[in-house]
Protein backbone atom coordinates (compact mmCIF):
# COMPACT_ATOMS: atom_id res chain seq x y z
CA UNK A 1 -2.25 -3.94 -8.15
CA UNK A 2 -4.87 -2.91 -5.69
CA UNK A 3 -8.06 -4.92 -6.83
CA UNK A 4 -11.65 -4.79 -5.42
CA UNK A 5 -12.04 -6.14 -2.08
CA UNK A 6 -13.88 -9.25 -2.45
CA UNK A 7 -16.15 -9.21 1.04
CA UNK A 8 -16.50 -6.25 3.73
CA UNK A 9 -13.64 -7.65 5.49
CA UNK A 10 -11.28 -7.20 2.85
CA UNK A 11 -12.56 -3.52 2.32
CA UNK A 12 -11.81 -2.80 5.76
CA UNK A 13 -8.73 -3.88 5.60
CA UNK A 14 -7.88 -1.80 2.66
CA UNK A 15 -9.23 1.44 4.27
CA UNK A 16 -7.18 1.14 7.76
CA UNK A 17 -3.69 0.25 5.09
CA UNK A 18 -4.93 3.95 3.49
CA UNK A 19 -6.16 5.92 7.01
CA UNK A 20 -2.61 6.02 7.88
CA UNK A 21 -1.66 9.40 7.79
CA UNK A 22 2.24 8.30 7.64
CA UNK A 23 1.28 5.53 4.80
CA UNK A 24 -0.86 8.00 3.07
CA UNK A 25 2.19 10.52 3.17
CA UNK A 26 4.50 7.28 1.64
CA UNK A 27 2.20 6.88 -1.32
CA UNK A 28 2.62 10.68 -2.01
CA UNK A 29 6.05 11.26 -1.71
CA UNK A 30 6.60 8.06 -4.09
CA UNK A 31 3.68 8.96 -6.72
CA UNK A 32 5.91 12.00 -7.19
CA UNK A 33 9.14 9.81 -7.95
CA UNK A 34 10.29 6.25 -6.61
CA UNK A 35 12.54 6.47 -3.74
CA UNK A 36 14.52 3.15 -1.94
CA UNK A 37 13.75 3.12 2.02
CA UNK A 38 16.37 5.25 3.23
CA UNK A 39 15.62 8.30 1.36
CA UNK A 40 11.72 7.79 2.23
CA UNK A 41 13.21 7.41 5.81
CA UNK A 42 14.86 10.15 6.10
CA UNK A 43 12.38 12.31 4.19
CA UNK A 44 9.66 11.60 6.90
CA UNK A 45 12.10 11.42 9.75
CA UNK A 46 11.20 7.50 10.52
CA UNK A 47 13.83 5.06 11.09
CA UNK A 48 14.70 2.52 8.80
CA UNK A 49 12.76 -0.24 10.44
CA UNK A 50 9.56 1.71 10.78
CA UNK A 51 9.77 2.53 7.30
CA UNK A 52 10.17 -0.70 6.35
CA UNK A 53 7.36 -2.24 8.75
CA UNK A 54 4.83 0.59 6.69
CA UNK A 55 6.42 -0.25 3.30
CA UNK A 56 5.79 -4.21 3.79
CA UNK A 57 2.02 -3.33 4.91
CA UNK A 58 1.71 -1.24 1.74
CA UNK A 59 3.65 -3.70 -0.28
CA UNK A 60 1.30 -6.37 0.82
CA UNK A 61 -2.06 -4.85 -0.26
CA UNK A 62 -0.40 -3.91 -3.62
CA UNK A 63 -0.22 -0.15 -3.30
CA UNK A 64 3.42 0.04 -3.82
CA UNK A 65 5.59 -2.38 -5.42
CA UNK A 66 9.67 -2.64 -5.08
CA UNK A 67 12.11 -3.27 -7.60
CA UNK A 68 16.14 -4.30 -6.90
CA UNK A 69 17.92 -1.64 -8.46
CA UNK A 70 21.69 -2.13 -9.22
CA UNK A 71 23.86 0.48 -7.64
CA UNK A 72 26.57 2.72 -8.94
CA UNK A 73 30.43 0.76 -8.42
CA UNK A 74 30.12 2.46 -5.10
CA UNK A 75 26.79 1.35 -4.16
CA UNK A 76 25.06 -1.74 -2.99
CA UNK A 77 22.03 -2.40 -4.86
CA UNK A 78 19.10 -1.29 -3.47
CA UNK A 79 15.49 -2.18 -3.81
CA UNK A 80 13.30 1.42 -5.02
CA UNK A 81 9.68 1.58 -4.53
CA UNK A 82 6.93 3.20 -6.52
CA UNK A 83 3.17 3.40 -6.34
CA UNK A 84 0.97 1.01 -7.99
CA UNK A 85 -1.66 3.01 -10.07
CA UNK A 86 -5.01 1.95 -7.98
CA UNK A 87 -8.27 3.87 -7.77
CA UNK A 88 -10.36 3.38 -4.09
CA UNK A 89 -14.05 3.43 -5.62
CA UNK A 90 -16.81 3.47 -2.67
CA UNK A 91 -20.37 4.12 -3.30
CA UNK A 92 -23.28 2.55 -1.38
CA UNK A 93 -24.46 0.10 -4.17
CA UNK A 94 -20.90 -1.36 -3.89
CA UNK A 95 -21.36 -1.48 -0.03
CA UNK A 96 -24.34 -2.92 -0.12
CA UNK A 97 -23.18 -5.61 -2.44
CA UNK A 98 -20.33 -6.82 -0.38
CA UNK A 99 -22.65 -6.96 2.75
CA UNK A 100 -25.06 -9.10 1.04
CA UNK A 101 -22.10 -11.37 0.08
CA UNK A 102 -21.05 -11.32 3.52
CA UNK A 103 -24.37 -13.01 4.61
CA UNK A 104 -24.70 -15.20 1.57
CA UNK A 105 -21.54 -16.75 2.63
CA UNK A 106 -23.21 -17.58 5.99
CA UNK A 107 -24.81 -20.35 4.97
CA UNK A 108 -24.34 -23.62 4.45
């Protein structure tokens, strides 16, 4: 789960994962159901690896998680992802905080 960054740099990281429009597009197509990475390919006309490259990024920051699903007698097993519930909460009091921390860390 997406948790509050702990210092500016980890709030900026956050918010270039989410200014992605193709990312941002990911996390809506699989809040509406979860989808393995060849139907969210295909649905946004990427290639497998691309998708992948933007579902390991999400992945990573805890947006989406991914789950091995066992396929039909037919099918391989796949893994299907699904959006994390997370909340992005910005105001200028929490800004503020993480810069001071920023420059408490500073010393010593």
């Amino acid at each position: 789960m997406l948790s509050a960054p702990e210092n500016m740099e980890a709030l900026l990281r956050v918010l270039k994962v989410l200014a992605n429009p193709v990312r941002l597009r990911m996390i809506a197509l699989l809040q509406e159901q979860p989808m393995h990475i060849y139907a969210l390919a295909k649905e946004l006309g990427l290639s497998y690896p691309l998708a992948h490259l933007y579902l390991a990024t999400l992945e990573k920051y805890g947006i989406v998680t991914g789950e091995i699903k066992m396929g039909n007698d037919d099918e391989r097993e796949r893994k299907e992802y699904k959006v994390t519930p997370f909340q992005v909460v910005l105001s200028p009091e929490e800004i503020a905080k993480l810069a001071k921390m920023k420059g408490e860390k500073k010393v010593g």
